[in-house]
N, C-alpha and C. Protein backbone atom coordinates (compact mmCIF):
# COMPACT_ATOMS: atom_id res chain seq x y z
N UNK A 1 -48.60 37.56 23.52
CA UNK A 1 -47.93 37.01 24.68
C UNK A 1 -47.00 35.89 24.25
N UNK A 2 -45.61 36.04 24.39
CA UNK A 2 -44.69 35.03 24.36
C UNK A 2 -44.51 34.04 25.12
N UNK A 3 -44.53 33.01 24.84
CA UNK A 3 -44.08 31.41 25.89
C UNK A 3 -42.77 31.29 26.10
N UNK A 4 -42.55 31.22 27.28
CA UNK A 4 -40.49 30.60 27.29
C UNK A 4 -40.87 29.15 26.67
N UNK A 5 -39.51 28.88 26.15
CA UNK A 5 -39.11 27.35 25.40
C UNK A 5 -38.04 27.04 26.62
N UNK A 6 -38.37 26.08 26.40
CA UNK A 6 -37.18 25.14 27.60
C UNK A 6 -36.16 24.47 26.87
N UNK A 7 -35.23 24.55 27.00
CA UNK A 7 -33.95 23.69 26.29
C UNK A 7 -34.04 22.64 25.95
N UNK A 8 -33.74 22.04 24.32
CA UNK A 8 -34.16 20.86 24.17
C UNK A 8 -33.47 19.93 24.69
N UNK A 9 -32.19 20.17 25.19
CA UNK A 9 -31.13 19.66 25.80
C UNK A 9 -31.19 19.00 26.96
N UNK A 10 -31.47 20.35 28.25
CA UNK A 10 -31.40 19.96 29.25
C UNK A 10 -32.66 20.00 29.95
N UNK A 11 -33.81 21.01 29.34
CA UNK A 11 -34.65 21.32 29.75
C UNK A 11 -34.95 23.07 30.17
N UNK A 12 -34.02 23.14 30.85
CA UNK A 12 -33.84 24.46 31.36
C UNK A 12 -35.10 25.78 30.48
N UNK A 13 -35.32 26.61 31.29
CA UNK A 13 -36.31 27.68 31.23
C UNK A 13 -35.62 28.33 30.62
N UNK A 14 -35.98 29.29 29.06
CA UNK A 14 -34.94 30.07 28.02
C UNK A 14 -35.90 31.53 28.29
N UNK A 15 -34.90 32.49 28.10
CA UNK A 15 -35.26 33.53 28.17
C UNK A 15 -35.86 33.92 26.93
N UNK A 16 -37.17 34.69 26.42
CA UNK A 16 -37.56 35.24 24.87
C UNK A 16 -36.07 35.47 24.03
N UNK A 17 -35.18 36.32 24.44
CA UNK A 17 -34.69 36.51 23.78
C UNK A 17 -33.62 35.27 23.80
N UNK A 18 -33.06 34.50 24.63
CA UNK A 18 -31.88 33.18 23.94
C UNK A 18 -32.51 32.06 23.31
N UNK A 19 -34.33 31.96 23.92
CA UNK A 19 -34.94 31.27 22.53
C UNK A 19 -35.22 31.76 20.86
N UNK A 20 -35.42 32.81 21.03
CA UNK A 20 -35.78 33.65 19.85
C UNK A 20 -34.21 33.18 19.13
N UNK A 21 -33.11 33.97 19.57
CA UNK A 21 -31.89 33.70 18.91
C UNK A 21 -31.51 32.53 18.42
N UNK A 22 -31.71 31.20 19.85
CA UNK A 22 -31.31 29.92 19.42
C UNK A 22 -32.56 29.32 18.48
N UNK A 23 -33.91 29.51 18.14
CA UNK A 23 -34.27 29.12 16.99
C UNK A 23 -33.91 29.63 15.57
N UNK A 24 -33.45 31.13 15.80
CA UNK A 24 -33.31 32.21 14.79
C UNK A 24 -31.93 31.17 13.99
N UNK A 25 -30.91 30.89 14.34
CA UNK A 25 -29.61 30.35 14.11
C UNK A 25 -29.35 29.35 14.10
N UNK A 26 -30.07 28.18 15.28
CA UNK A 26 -30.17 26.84 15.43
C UNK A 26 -31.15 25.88 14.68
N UNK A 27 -32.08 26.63 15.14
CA UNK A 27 -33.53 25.76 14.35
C UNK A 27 -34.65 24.88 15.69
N UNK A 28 -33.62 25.36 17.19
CA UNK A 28 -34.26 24.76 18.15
C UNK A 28 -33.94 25.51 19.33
N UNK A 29 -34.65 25.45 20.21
CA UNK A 29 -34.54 26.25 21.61
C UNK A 29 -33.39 25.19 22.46
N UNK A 30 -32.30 26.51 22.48
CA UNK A 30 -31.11 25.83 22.85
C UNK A 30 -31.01 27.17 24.50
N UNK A 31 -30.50 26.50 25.39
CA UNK A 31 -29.88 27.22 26.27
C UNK A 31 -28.06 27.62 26.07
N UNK A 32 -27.50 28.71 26.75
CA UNK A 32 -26.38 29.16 25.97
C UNK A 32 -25.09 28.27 26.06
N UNK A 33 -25.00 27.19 27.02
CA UNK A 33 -24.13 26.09 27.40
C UNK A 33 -24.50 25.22 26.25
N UNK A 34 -25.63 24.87 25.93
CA UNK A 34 -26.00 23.89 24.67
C UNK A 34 -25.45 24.48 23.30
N UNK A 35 -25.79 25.57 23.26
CA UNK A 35 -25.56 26.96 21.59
C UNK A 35 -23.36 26.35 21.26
N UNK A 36 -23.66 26.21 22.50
CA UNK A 36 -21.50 26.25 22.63
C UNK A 36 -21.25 25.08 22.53
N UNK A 37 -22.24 23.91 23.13
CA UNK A 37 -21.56 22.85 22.59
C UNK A 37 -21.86 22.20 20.84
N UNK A 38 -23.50 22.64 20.41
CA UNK A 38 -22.79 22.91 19.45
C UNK A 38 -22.04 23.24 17.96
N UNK A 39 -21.82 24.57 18.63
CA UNK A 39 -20.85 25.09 18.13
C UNK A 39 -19.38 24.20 18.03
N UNK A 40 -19.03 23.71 19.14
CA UNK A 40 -17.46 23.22 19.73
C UNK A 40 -17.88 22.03 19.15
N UNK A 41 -19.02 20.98 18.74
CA UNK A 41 -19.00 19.85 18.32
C UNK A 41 -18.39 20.43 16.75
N UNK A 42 -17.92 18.57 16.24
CA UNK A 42 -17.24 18.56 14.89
C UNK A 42 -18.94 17.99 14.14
N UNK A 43 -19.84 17.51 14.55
CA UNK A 43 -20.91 16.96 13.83
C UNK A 43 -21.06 17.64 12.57
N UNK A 44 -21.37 17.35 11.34
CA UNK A 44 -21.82 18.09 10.61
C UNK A 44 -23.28 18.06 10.32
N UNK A 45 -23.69 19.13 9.64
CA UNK A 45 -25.17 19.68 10.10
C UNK A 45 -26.35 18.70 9.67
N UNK A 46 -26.00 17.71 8.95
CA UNK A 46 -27.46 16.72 8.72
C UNK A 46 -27.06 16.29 10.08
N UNK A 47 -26.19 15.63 10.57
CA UNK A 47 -26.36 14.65 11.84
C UNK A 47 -26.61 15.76 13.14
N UNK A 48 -26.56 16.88 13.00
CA UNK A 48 -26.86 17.79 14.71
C UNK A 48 -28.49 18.13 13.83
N UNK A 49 -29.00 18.03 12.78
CA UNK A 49 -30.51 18.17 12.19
C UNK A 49 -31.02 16.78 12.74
N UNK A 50 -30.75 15.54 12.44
CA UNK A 50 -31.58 14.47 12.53
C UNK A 50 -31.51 14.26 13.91
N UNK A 51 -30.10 14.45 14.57
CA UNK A 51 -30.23 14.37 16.22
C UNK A 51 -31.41 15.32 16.93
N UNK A 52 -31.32 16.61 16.31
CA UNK A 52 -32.25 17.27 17.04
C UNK A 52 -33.84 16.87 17.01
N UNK A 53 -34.02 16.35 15.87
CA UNK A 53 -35.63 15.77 15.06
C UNK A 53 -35.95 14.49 16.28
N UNK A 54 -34.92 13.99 16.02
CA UNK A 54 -34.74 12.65 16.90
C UNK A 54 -35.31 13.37 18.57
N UNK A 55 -34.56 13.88 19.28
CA UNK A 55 -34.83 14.82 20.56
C UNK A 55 -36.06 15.22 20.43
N UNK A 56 -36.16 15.75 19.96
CA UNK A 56 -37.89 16.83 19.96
C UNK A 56 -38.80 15.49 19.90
N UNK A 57 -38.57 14.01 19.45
CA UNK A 57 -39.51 12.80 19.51
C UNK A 57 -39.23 12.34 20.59
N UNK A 58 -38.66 12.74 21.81
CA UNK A 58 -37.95 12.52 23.12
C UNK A 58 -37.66 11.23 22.66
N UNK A 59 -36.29 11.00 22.08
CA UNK A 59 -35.99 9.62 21.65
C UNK A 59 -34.70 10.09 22.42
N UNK A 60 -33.65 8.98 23.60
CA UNK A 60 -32.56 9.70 23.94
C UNK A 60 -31.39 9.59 23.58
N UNK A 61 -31.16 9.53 23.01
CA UNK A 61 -30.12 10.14 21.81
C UNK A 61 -28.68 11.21 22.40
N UNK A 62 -27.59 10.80 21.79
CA UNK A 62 -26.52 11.38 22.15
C UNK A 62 -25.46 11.70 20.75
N UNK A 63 -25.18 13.06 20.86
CA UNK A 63 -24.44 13.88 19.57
C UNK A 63 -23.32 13.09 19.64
N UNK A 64 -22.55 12.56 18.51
CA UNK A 64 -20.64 12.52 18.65
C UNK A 64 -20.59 11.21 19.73
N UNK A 65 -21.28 10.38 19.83
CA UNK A 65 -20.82 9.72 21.16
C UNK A 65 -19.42 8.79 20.43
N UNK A 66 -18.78 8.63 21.70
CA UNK A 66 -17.32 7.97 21.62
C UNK A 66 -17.56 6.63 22.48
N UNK A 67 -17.54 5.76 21.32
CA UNK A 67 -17.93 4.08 21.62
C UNK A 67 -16.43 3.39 22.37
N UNK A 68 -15.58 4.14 22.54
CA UNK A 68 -14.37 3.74 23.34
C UNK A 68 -12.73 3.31 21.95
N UNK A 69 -13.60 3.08 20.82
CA UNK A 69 -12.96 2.72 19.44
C UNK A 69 -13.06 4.49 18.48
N UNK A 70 -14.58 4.67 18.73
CA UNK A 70 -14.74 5.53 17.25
C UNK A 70 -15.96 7.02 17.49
N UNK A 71 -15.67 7.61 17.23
CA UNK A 71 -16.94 8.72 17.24
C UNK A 71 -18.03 8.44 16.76
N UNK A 72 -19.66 8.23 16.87
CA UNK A 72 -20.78 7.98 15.99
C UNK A 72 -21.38 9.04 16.11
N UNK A 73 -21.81 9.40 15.25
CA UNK A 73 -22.52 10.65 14.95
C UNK A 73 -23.86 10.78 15.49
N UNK A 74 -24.50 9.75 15.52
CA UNK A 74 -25.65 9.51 17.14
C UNK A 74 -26.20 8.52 17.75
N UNK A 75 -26.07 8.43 18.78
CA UNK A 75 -26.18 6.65 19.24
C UNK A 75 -27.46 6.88 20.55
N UNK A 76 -27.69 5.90 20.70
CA UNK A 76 -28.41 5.36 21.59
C UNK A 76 -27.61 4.62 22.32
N UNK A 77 -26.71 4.75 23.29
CA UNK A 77 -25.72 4.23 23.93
C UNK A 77 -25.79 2.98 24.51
N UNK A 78 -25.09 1.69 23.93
CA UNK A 78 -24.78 0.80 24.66
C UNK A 78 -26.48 -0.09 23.11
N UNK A 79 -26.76 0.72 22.31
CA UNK A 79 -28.23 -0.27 21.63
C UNK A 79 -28.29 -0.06 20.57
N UNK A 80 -27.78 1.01 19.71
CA UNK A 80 -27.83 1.68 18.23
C UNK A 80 -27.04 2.70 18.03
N UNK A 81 -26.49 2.89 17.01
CA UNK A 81 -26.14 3.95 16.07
C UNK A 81 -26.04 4.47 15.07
N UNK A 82 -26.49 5.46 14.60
CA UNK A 82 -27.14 6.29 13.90
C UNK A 82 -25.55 7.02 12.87
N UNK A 83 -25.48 6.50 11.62
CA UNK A 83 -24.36 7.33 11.16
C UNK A 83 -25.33 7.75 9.39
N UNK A 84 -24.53 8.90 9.90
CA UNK A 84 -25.03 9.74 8.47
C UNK A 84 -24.05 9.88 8.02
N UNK A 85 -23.86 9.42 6.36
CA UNK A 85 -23.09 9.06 5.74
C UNK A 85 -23.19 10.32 4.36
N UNK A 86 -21.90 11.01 4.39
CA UNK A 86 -21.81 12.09 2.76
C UNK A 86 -21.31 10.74 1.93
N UNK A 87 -20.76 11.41 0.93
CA UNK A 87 -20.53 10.67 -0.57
C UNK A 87 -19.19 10.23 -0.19
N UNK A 88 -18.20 10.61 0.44
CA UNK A 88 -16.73 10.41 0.61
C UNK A 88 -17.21 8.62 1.57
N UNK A 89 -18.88 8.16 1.65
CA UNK A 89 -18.63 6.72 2.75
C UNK A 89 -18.79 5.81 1.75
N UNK A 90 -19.15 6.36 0.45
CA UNK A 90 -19.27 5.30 -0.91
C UNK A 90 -18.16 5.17 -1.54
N UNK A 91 -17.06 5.26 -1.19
CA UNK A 91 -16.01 5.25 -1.89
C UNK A 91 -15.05 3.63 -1.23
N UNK A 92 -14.58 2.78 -2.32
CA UNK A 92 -14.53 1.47 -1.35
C UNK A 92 -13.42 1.50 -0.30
N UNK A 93 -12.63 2.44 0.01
CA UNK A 93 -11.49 2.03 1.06
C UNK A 93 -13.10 2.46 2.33
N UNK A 94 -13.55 3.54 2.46
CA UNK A 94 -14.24 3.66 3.34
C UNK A 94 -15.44 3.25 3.48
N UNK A 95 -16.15 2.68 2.63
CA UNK A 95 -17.44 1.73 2.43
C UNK A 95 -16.91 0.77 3.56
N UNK A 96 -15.86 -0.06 3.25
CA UNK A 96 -14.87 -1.26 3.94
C UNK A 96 -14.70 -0.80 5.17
N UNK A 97 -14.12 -0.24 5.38
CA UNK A 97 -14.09 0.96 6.57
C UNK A 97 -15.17 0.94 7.88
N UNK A 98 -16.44 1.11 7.15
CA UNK A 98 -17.83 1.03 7.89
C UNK A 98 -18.34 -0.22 7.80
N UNK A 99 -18.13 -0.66 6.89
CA UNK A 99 -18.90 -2.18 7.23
C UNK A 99 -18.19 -3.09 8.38
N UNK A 100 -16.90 -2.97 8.18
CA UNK A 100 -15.66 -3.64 9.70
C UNK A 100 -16.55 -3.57 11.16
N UNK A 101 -16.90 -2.00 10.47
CA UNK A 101 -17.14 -1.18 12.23
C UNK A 101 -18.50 -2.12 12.30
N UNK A 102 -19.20 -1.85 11.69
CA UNK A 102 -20.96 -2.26 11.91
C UNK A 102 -20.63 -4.00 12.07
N UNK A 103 -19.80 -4.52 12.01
CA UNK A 103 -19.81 -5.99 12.10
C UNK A 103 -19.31 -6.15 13.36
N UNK A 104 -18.05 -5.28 14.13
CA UNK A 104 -17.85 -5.54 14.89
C UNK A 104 -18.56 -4.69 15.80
N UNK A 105 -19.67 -3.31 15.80
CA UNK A 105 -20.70 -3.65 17.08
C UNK A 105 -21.79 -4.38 16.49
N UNK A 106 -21.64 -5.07 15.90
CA UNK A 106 -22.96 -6.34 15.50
C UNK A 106 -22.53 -7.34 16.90
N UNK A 107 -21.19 -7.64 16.91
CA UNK A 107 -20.65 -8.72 17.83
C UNK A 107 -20.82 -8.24 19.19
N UNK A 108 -20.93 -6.76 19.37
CA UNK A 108 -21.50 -6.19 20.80
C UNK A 108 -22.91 -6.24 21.00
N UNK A 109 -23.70 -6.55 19.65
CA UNK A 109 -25.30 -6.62 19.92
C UNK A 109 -25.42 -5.35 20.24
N UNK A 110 -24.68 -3.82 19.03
CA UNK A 110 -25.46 -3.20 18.98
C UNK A 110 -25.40 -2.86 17.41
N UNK A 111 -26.84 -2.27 17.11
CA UNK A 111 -26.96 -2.40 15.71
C UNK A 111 -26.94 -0.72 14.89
N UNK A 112 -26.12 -1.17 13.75
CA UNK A 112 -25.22 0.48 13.07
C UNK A 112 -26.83 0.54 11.78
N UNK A 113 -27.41 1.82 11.65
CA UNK A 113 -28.14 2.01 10.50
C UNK A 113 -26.99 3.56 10.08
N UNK A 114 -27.09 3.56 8.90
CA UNK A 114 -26.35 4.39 8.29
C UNK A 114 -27.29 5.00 7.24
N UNK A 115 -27.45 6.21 7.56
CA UNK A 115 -28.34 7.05 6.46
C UNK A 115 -27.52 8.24 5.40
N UNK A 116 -27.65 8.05 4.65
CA UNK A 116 -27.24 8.73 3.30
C UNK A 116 -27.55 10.09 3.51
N UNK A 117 -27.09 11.19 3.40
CA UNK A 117 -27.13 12.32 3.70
C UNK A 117 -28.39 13.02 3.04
N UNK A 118 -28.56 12.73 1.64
CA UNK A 118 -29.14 12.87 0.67
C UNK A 118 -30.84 12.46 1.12
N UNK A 119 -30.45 11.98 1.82
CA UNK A 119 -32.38 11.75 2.71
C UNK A 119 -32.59 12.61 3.68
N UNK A 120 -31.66 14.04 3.67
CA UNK A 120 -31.97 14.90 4.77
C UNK A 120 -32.09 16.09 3.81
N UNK A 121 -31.96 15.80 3.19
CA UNK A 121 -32.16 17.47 1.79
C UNK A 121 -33.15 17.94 1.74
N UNK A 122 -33.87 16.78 1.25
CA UNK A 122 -35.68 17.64 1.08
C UNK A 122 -36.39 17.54 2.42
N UNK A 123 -36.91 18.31 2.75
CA UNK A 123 -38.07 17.85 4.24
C UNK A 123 -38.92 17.00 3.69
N UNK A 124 -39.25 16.31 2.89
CA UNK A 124 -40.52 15.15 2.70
C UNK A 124 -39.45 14.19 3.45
N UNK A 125 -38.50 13.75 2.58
CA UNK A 125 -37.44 12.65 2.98
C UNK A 125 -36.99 12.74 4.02
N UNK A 126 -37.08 13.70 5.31
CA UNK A 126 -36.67 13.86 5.85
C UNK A 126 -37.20 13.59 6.85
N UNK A 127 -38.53 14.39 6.84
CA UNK A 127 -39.71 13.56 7.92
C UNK A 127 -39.91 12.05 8.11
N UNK A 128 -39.70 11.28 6.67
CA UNK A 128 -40.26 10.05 6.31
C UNK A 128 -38.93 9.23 7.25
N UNK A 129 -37.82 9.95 6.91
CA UNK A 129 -36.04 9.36 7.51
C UNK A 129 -36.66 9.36 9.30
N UNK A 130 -36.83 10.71 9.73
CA UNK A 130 -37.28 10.75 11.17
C UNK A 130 -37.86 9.73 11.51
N UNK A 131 -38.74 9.86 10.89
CA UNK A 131 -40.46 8.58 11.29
C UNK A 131 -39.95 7.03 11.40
N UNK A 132 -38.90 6.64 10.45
CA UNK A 132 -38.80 5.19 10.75
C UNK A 132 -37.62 5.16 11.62
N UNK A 133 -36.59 6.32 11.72
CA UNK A 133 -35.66 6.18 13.26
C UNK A 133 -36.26 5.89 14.51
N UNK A 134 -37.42 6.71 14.38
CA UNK A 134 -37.99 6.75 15.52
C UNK A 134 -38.52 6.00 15.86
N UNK A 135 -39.20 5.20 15.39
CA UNK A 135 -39.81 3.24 15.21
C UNK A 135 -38.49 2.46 15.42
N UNK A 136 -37.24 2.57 14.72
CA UNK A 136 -36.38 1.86 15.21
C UNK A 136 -36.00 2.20 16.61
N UNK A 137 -35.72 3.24 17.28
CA UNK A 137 -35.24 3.31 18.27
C UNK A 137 -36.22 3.21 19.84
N UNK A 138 -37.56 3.28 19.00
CA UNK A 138 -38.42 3.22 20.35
C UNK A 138 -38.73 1.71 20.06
N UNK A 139 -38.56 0.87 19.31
CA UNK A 139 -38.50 -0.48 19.16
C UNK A 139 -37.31 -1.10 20.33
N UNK A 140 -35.86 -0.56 20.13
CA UNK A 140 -34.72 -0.63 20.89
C UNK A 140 -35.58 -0.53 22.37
N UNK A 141 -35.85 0.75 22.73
CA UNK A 141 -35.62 1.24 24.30
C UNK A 141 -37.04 0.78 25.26
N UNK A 142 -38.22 0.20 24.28
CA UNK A 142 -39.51 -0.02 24.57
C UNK A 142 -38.82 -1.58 25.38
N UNK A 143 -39.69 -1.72 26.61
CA UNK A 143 -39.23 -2.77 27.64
C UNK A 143 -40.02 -4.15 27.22
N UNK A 144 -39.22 -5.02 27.29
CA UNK A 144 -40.18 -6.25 25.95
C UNK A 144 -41.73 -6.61 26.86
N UNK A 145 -41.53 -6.48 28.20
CA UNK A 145 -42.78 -6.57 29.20
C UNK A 145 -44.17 -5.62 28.45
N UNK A 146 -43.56 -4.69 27.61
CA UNK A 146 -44.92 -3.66 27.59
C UNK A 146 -45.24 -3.72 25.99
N UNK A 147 -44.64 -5.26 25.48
CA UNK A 147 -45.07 -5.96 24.50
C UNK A 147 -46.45 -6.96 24.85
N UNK A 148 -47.84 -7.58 23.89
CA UNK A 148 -48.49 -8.17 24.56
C UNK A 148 -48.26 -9.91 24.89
N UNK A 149 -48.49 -10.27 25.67
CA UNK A 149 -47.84 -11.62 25.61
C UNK A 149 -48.36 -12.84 24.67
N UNK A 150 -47.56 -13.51 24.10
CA UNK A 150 -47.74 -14.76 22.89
C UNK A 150 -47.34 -15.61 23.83
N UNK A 151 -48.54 -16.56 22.91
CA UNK A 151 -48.98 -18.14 23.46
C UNK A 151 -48.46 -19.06 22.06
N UNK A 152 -47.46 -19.58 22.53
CA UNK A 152 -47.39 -20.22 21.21
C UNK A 152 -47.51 -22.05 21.16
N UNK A 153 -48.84 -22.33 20.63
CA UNK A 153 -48.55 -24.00 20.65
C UNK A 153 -47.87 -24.71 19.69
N UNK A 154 -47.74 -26.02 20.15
CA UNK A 154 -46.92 -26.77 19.30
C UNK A 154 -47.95 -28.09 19.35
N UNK A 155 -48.34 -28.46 17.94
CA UNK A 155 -48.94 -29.45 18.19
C UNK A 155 -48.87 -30.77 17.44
């Protein structure tokens, strides 16, 4: 007996066969509006991999977002962003490049982690990469109230 998968996207109820396909090709139960976007996104495939890892930890997360300046490859809108970096970001015109950017949303109070591509190759590194995004970003979105409260004396 087969289970429908629901879109990791939107949610939506997938038929056996557009889940079967969208794990077969994707790696995740995509509905066919999701399969197209993407397709039509420019992301390249570590950052639509760690976005999706990220999703499946219901962390909410957004592909390509456009900060009004620049494309990030995945943000937590308006609190973090997530850039996965190939070998062409170690090179110094564009090292310079990214550090500008991360200083100036430092000055928006939001904070840039940049992961090396090369930590998405092996699945050990990859899980381990997931596991502390996901501490960073549920650190971000966790409401400081449902922290426990400190007493601090001064004496």
């Amino acid at each position: 007996m087969k289970t429908n998968l629901n879109c990791l996207e939107c949610g939506k109820q997938l038929t056996d066969g557009i889940s079967e396909f969208s794990i077969d090709v994707y790696g995740y139960p995509l509905c066919l509006k999701h399969q197209a976007y993407i397709d039509e996104s420019s992301a390249a495939q570590h950052a639509i991999d760690l976005y999706f890892a990220l999703k499946s930890k219901k962390i909410p997360v957004v592909l390509e977002y456009w900060d009004g300046r620049k494309h990030v490859d995945i943000a937590i809108p308006g609190k973090l962003y997530i850039e996965v970096n190939g070998v062409h970001h170690y090179q110094s015109i564009q090292a310079l490049i990214d550090l500008k950017q991360s200083v100036c949303d430092l000055k928006e109070n939001i904070s840039t982690i940049f992961v090396p591509d090369y930590l998405l190759d092996h699945p050990a590194m990859f899980r381990l990469t997931v596991e502390e995004l996901v501490m960073a970003c549920r650190s971000l979105t966790s409401p400081v109230s449902s922290f426990p409260n400190m007493v601090l004396s001064v004496n």
